[in-house]
PDB file of N, CA and C in Angstrom:
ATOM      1  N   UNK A   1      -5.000 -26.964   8.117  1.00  0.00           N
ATOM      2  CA  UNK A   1      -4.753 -26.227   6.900  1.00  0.00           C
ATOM      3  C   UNK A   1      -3.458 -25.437   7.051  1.00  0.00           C
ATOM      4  N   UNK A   2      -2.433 -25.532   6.110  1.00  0.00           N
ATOM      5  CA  UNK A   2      -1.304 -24.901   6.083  1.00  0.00           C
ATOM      6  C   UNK A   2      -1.177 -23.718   5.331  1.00  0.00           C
ATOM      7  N   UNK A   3      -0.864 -22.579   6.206  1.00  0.00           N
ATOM      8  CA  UNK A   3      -1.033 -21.491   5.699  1.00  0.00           C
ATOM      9  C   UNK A   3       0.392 -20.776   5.043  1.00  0.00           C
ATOM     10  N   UNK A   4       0.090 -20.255   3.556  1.00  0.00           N
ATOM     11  CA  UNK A   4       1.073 -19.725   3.070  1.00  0.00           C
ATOM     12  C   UNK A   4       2.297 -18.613   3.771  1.00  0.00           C
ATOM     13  N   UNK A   5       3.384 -18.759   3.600  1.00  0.00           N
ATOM     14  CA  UNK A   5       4.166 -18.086   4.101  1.00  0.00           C
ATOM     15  C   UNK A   5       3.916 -16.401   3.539  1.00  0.00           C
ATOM     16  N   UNK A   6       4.059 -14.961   3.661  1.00  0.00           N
ATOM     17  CA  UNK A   6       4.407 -13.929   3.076  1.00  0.00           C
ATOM     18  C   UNK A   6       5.573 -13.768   3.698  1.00  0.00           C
ATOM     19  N   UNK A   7       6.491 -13.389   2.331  1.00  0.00           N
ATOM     20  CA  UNK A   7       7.646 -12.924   2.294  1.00  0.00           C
ATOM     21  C   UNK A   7       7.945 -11.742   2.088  1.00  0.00           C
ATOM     22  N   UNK A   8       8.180 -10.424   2.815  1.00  0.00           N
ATOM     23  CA  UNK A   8       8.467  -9.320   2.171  1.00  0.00           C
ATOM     24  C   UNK A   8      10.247  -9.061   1.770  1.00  0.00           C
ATOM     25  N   UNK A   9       9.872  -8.508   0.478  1.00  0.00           N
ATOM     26  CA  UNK A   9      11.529  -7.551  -0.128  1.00  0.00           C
ATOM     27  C   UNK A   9      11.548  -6.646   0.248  1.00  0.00           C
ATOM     28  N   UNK A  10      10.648  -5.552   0.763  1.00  0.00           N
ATOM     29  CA  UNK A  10      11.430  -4.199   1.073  1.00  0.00           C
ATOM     30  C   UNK A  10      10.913  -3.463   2.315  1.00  0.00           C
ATOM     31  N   UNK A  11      11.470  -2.655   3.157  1.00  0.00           N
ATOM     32  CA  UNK A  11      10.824  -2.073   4.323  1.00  0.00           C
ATOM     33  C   UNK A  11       9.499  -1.526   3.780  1.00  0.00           C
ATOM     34  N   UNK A  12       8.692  -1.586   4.742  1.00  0.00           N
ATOM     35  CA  UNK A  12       7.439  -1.113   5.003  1.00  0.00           C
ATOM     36  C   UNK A  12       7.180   0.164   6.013  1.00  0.00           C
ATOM     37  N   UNK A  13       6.948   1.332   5.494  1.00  0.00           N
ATOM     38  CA  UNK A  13       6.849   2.795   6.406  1.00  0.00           C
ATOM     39  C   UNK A  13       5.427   2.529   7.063  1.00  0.00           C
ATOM     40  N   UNK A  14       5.369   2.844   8.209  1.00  0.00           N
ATOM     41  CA  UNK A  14       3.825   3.016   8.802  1.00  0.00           C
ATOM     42  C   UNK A  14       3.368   4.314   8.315  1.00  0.00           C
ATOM     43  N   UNK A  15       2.143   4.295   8.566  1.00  0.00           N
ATOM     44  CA  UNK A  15       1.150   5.396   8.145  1.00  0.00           C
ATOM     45  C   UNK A  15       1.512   6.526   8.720  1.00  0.00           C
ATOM     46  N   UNK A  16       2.029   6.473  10.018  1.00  0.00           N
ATOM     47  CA  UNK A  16       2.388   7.575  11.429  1.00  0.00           C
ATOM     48  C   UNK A  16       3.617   8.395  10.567  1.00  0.00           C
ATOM     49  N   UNK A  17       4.062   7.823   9.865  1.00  0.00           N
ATOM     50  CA  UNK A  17       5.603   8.704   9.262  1.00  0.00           C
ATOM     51  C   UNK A  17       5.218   9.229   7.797  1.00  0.00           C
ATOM     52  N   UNK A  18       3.924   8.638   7.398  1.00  0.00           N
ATOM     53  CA  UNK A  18       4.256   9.249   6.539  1.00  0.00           C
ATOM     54  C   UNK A  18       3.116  10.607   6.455  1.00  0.00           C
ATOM     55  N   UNK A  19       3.753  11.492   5.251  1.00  0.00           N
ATOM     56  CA  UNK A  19       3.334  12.767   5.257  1.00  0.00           C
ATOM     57  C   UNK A  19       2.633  13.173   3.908  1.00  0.00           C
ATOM     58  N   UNK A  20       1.737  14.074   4.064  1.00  0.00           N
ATOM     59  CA  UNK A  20       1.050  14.553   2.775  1.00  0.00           C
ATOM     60  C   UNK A  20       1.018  13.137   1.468  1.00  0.00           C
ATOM     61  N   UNK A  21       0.284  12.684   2.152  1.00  0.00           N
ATOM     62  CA  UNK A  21      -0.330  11.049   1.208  1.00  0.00           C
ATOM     63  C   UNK A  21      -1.981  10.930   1.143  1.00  0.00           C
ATOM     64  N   UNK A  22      -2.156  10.144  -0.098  1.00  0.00           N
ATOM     65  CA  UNK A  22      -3.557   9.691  -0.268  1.00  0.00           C
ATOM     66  C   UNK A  22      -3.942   8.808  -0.899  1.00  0.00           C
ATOM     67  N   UNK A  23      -4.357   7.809  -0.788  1.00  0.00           N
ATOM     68  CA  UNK A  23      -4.496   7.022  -2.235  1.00  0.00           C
ATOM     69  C   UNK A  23      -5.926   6.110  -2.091  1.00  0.00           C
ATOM     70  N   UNK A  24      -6.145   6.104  -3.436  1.00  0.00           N
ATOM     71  CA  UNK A  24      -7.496   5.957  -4.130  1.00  0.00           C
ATOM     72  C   UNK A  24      -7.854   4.225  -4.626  1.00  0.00           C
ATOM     73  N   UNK A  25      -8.611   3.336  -4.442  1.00  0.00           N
ATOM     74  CA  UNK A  25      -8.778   2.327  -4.683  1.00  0.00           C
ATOM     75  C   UNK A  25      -9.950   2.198  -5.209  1.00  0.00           C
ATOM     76  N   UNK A  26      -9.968   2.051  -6.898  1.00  0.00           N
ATOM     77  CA  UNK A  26     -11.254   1.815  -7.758  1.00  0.00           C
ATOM     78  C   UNK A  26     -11.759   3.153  -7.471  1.00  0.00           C
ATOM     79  N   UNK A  27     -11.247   3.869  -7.016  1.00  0.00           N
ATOM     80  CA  UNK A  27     -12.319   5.456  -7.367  1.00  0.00           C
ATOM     81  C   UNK A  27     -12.530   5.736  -5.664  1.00  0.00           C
ATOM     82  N   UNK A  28     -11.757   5.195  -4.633  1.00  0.00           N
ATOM     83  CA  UNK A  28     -12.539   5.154  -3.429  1.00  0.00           C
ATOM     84  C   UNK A  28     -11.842   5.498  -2.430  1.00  0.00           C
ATOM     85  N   UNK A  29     -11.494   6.480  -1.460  1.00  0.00           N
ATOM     86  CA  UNK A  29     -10.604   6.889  -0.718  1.00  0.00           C
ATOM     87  C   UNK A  29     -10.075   6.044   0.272  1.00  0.00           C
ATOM     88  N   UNK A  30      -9.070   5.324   0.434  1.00  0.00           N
ATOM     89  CA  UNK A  30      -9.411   4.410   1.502  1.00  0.00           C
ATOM     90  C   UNK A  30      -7.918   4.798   2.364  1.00  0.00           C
ATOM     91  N   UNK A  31      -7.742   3.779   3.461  1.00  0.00           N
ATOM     92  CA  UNK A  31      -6.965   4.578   4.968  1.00  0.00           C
ATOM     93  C   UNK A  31      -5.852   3.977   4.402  1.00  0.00           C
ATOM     94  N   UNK A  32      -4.702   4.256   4.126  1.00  0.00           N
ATOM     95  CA  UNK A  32      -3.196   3.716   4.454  1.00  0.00           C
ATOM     96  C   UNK A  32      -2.865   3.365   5.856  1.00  0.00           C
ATOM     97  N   UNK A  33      -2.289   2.420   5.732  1.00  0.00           N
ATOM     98  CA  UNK A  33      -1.401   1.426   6.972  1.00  0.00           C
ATOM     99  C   UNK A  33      -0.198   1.704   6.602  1.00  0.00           C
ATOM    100  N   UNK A  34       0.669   1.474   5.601  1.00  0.00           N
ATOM    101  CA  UNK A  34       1.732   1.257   5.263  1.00  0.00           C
ATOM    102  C   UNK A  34       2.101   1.378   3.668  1.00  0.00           C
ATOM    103  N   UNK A  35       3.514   1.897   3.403  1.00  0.00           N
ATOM    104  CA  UNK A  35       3.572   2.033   2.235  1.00  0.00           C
ATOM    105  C   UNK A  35       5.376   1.323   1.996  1.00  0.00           C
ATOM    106  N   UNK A  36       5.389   0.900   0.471  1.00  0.00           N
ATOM    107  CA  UNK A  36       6.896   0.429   0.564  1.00  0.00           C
ATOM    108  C   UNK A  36       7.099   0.492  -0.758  1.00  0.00           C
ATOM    109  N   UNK A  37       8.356   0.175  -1.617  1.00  0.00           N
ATOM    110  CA  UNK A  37       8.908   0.016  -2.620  1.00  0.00           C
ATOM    111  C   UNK A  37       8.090  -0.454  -3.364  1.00  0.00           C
ATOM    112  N   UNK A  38       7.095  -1.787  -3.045  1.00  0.00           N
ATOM    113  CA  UNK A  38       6.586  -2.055  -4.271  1.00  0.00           C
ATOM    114  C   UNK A  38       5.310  -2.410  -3.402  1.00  0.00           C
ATOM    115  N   UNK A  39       4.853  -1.949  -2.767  1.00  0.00           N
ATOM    116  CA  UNK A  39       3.278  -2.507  -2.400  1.00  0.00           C
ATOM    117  C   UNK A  39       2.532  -1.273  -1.457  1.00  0.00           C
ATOM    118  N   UNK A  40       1.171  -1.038  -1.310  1.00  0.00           N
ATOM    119  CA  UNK A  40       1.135  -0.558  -0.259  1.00  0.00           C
ATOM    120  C   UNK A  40      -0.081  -0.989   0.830  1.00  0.00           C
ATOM    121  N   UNK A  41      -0.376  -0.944   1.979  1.00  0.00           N
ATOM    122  CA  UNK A  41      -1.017  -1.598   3.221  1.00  0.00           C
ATOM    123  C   UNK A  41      -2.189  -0.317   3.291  1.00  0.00           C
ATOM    124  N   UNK A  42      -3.296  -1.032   3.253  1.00  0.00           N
ATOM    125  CA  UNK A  42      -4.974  -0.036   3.618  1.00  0.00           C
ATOM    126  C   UNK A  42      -6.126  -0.490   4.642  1.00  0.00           C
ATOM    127  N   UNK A  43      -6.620  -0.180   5.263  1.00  0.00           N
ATOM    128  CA  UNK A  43      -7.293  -0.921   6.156  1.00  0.00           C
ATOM    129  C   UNK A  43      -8.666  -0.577   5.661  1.00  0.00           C
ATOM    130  N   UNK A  44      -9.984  -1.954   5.562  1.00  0.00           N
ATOM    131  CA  UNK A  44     -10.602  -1.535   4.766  1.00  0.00           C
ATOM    132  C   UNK A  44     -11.755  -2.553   5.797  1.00  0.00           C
ATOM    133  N   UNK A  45     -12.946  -2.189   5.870  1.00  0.00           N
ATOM    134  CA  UNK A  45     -13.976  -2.158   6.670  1.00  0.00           C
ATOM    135  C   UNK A  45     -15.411  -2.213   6.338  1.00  0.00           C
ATOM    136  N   UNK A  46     -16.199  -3.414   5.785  1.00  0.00           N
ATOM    137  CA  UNK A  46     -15.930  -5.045   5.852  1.00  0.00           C
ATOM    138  C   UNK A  46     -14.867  -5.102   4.674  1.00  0.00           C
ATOM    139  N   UNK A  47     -14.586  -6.123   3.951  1.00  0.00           N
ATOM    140  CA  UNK A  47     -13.519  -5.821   3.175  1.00  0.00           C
ATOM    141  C   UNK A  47     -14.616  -6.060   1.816  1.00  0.00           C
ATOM    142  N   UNK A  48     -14.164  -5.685   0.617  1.00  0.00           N
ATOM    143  CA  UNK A  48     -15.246  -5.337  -0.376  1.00  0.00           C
ATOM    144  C   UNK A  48     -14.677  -6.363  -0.995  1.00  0.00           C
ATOM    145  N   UNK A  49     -15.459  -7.058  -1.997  1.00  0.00           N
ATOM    146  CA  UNK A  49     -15.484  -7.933  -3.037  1.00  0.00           C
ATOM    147  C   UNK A  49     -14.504  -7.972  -3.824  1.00  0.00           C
ATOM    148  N   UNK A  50     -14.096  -7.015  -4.229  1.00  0.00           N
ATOM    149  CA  UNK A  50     -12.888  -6.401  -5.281  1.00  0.00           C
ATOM    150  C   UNK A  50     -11.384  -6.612  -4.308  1.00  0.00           C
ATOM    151  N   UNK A  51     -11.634  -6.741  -2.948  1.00  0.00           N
ATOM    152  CA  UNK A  51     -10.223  -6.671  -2.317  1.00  0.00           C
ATOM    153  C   UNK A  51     -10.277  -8.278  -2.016  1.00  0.00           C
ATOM    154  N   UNK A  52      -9.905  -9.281  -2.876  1.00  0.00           N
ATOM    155  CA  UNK A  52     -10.082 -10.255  -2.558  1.00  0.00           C
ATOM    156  C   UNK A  52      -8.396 -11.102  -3.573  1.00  0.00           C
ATOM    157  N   UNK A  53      -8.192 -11.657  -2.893  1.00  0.00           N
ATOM    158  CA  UNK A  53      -6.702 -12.261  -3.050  1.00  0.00           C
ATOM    159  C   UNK A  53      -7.016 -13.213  -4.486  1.00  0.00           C
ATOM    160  N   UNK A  54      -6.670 -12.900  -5.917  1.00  0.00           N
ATOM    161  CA  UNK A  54      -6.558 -13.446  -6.586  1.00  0.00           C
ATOM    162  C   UNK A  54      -7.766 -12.289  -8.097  1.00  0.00           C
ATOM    163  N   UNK A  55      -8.973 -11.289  -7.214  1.00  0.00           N
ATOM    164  CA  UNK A  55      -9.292 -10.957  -7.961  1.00  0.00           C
ATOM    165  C   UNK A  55      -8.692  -9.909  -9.159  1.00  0.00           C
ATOM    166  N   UNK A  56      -9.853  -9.339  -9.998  1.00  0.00           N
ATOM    167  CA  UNK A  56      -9.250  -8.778 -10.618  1.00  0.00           C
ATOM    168  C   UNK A  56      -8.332  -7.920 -10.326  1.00  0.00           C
ATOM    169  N   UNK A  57      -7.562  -6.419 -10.962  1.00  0.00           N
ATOM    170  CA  UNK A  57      -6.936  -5.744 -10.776  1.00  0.00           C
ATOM    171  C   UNK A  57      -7.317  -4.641 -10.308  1.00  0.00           C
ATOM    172  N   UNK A  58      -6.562  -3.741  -9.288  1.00  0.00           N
ATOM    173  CA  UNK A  58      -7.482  -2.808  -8.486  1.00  0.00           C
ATOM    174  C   UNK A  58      -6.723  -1.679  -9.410  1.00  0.00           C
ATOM    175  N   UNK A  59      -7.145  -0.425 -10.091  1.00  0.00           N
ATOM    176  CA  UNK A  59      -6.885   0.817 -10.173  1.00  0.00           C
ATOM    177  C   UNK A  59      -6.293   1.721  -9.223  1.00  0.00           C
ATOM    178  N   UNK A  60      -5.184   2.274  -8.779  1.00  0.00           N
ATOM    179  CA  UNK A  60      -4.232   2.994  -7.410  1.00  0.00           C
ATOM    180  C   UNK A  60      -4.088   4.240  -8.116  1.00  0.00           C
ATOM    181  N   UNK A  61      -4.681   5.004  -7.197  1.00  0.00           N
ATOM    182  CA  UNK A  61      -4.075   6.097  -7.915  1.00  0.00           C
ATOM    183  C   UNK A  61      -3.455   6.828  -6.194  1.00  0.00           C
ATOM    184  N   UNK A  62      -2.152   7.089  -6.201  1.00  0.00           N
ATOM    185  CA  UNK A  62      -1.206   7.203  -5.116  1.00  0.00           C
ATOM    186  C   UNK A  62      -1.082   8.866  -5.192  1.00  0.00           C
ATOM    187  N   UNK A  63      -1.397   9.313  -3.967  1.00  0.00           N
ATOM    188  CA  UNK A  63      -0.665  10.827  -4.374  1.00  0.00           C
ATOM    189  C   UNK A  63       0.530  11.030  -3.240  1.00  0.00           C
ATOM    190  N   UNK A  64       1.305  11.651  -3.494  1.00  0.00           N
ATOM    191  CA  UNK A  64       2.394  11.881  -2.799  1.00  0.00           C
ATOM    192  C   UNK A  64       3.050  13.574  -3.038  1.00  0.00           C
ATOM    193  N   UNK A  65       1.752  14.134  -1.913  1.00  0.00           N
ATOM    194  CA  UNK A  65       2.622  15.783  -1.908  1.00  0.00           C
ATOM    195  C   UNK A  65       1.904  15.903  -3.460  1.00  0.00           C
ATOM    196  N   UNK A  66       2.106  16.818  -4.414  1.00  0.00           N
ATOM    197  CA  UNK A  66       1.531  17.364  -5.499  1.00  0.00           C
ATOM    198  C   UNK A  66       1.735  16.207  -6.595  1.00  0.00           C
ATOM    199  N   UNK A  67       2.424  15.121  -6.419  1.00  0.00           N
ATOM    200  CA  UNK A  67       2.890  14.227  -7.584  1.00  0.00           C
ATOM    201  C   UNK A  67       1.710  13.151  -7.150  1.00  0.00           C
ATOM    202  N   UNK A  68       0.666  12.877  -8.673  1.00  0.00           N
ATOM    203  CA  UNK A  68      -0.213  11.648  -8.480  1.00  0.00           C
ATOM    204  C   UNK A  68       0.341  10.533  -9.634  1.00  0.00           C
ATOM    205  N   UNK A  69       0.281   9.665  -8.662  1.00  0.00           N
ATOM    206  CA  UNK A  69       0.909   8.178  -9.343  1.00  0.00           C
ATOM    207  C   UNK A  69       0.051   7.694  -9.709  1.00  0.00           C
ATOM    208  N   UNK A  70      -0.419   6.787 -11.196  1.00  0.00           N
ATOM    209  CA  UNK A  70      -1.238   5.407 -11.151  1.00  0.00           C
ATOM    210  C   UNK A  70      -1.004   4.262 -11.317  1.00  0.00           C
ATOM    211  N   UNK A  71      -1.372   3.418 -10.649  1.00  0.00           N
ATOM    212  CA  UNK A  71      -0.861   2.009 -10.687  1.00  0.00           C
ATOM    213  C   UNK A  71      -2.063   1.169 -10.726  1.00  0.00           C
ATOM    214  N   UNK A  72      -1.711  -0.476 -11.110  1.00  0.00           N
ATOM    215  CA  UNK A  72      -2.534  -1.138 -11.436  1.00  0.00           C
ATOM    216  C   UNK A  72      -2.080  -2.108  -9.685  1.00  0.00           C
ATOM    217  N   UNK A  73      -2.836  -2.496  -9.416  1.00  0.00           N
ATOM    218  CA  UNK A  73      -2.239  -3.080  -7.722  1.00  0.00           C
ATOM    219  C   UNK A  73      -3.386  -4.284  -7.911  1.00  0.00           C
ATOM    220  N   UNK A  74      -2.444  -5.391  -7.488  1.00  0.00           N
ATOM    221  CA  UNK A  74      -3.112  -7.001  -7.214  1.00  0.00           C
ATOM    222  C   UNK A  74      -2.912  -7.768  -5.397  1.00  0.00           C
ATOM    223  N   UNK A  75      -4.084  -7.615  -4.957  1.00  0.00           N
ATOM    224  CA  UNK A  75      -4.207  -8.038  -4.095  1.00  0.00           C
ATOM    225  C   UNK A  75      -3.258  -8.949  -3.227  1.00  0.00           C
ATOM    226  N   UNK A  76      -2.381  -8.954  -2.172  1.00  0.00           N
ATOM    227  CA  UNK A  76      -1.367  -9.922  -1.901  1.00  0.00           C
ATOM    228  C   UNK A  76      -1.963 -10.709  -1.063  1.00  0.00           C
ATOM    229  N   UNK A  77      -2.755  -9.778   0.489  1.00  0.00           N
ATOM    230  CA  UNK A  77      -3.517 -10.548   1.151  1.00  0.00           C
ATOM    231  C   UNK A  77      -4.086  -9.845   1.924  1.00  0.00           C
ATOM    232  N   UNK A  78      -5.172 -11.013   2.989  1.00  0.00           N
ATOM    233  CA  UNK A  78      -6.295  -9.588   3.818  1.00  0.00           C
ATOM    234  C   UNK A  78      -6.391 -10.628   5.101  1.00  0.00           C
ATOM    235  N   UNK A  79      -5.633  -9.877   5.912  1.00  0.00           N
ATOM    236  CA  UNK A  79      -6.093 -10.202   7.075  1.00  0.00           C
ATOM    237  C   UNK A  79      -6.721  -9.597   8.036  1.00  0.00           C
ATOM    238  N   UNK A  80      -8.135 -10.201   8.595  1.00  0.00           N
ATOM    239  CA  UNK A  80      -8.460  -9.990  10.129  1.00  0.00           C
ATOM    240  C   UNK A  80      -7.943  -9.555  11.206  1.00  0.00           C
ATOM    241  N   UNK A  81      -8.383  -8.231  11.480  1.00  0.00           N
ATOM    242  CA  UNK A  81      -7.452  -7.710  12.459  1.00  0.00           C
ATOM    243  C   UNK A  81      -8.290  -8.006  13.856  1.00  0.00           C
ATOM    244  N   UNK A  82      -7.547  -8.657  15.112  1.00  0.00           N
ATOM    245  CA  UNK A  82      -8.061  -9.139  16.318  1.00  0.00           C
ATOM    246  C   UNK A  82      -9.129  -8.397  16.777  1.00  0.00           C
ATOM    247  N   UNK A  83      -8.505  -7.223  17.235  1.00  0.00           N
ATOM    248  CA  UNK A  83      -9.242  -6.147  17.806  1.00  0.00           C
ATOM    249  C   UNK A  83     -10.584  -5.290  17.652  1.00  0.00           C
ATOM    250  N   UNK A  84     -10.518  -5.711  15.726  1.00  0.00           N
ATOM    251  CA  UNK A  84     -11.776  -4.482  15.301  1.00  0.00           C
ATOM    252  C   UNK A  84     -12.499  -5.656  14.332  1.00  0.00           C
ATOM    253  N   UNK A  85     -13.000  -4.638  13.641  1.00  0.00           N
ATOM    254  CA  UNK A  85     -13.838  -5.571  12.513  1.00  0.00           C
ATOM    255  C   UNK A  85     -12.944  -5.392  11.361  1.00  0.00           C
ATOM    256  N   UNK A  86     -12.284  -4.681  11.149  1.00  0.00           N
ATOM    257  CA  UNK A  86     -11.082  -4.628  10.567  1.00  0.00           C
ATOM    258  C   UNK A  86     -10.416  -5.368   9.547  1.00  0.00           C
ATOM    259  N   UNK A  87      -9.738  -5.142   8.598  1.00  0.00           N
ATOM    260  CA  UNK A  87      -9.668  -5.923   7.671  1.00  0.00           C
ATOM    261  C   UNK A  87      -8.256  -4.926   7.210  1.00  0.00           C
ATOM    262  N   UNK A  88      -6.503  -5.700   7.105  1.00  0.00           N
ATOM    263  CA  UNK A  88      -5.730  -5.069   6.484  1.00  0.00           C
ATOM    264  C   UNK A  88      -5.603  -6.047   5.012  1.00  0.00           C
ATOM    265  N   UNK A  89      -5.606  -4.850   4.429  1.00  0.00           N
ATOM    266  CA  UNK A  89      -5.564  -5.482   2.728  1.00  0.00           C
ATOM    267  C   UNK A  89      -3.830  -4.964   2.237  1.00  0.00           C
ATOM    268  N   UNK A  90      -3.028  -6.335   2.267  1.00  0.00           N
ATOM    269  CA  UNK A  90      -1.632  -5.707   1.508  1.00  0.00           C
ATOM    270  C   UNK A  90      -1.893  -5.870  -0.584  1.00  0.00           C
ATOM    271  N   UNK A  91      -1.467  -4.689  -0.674  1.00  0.00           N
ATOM    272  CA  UNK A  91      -1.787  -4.373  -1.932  1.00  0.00           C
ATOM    273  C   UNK A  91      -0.091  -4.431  -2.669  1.00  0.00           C
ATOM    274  N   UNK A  92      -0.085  -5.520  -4.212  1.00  0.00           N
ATOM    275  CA  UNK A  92       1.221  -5.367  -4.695  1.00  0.00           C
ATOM    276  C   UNK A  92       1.050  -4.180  -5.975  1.00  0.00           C
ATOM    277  N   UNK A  93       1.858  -3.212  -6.124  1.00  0.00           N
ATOM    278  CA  UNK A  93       1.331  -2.358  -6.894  1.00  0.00           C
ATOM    279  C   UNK A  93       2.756  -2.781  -8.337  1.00  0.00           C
ATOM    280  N   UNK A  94       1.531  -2.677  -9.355  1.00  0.00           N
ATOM    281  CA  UNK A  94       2.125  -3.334 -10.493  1.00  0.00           C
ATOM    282  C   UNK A  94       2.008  -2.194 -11.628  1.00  0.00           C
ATOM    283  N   UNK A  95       2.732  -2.524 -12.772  1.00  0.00           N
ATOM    284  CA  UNK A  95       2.386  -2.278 -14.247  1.00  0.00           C
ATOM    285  C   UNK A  95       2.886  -0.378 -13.956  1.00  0.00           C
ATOM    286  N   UNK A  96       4.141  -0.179 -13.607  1.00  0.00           N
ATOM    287  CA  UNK A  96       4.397   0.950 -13.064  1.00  0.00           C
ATOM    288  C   UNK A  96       5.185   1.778 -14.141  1.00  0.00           C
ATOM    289  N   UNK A  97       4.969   2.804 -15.145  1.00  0.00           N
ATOM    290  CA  UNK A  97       5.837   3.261 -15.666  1.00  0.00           C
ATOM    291  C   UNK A  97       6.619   3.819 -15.070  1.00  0.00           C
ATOM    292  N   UNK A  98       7.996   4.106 -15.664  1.00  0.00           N
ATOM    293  CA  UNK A  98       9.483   4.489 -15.159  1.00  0.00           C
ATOM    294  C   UNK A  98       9.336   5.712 -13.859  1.00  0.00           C
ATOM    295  N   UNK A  99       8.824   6.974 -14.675  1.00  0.00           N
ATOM    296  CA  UNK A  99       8.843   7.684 -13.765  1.00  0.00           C
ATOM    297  C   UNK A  99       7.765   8.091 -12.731  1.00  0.00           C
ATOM    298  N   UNK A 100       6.665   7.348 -12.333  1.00  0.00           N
ATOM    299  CA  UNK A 100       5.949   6.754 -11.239  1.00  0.00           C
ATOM    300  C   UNK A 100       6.764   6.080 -10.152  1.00  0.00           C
ATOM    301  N   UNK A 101       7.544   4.998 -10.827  1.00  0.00           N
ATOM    302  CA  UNK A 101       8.274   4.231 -10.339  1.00  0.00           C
ATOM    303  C   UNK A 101       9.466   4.718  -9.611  1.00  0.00           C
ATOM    304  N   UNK A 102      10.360   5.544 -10.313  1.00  0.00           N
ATOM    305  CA  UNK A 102      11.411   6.708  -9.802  1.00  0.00           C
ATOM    306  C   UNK A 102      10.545   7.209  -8.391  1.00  0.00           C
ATOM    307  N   UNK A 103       9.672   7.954  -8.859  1.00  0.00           N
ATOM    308  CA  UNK A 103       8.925   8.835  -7.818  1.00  0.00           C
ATOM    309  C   UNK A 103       8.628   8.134  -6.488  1.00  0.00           C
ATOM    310  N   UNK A 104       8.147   6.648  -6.650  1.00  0.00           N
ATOM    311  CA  UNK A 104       7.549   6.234  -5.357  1.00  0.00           C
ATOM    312  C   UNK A 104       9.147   5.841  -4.964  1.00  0.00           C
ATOM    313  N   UNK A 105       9.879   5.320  -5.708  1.00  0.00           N
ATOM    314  CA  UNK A 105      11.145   5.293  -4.687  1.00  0.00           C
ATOM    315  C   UNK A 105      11.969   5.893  -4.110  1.00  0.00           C
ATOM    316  N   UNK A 106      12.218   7.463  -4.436  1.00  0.00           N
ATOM    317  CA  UNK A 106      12.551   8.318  -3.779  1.00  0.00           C
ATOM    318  C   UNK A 106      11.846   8.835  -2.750  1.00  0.00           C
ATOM    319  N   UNK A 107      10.190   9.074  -2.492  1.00  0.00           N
ATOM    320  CA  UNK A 107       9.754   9.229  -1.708  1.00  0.00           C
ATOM    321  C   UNK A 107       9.702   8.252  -0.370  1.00  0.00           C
ATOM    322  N   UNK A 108       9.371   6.672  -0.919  1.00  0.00           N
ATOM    323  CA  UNK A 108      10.186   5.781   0.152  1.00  0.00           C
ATOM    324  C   UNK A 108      11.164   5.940   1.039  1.00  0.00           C
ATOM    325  N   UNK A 109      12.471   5.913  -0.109  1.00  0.00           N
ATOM    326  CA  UNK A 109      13.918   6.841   0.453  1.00  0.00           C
ATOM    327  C   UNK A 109      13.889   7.767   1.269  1.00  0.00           C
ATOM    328  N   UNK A 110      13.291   8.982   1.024  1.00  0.00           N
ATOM    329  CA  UNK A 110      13.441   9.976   2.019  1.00  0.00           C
ATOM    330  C   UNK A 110      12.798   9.844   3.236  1.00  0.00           C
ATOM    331  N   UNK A 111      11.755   9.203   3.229  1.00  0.00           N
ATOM    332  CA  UNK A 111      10.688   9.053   4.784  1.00  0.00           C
ATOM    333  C   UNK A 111      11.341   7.557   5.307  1.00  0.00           C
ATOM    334  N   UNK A 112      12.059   7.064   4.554  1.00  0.00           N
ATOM    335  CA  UNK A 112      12.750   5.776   5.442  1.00  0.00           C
ATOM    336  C   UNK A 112      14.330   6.624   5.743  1.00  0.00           C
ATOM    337  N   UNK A 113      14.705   7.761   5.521  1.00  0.00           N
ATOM    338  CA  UNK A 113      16.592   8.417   5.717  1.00  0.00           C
ATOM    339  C   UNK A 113      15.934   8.718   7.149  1.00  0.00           C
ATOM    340  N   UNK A 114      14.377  10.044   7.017  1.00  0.00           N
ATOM    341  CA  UNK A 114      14.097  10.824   7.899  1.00  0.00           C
ATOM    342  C   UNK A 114      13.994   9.704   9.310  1.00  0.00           C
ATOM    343  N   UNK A 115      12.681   8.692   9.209  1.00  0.00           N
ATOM    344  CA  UNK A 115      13.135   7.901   9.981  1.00  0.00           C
ATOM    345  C   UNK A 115      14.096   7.298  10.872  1.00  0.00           C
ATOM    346  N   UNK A 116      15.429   7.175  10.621  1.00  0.00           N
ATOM    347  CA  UNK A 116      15.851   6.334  10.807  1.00  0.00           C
ATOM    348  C   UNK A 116      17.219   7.397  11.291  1.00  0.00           C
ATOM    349  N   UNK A 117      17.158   8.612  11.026  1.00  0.00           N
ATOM    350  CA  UNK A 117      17.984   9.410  11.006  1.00  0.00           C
ATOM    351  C   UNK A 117      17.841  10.135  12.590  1.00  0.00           C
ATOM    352  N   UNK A 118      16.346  10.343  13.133  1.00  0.00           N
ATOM    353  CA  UNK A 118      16.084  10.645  14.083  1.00  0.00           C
ATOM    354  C   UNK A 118      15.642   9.293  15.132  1.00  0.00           C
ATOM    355  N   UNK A 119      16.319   8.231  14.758  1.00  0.00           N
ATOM    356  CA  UNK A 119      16.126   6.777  15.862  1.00  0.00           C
ATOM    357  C   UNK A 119      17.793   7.134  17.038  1.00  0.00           C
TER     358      UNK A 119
END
């Protein structure tokens, strides 16, 4: 069986850098892995019905520091993590009005300057 390629467009921040974050899936607190320009990474444990590659649309509600974002986010993919029982779910976050959209990219911006500023 030949398995689809993923392609990413934009850096991906690990969880370790980032700061004062939270975000909500269908009403449900779940762990960030990673966050980026247009998607973000959750680790989710078994993985639930709803996090399934093709289903419906998941409800995001992103907070960042006092600013809460909502987004509509479609499943990209879920992989098995070796080690645990584990399950990373990459999430594409969609249907973004303007200034949501502004917001998550400046916050990107700054935790990818800070980053990269102290390498």
């Amino acid at each position: 069986m030949e398995h689809e390629q993923i392609i990413r467009h934009s850096y991906r921040i690990p969880a370790s850098e980032l700061d004062d974050i939270s975000v909500r899936v269908n009403g449900r607190e779940q762990e960030i892995i990673s966050l980026s320009n247009h998607g973000i990474g959750i680790r989710c444990r078994p993985p639930e019905e709803s996090f399934e590659v093709g289903a419906l649309p998941l409800d995001i509600e992103l907070r960042l520091g006092d600013k809460l974002l909502c987004f509509t986010g479609n499943v990209a993919h879920i992989t098995h993590q070796d080690d645990s029982d584990d399950y990373l779910c990459g999430i594409d976050l969609v249907d973004m009005d303007e200034a949501s959209r502004e917001a998550l990219l400046a916050y990107v911006a700054r935790i990818r300057a800070a980053i990269f500023k102290s390498e």
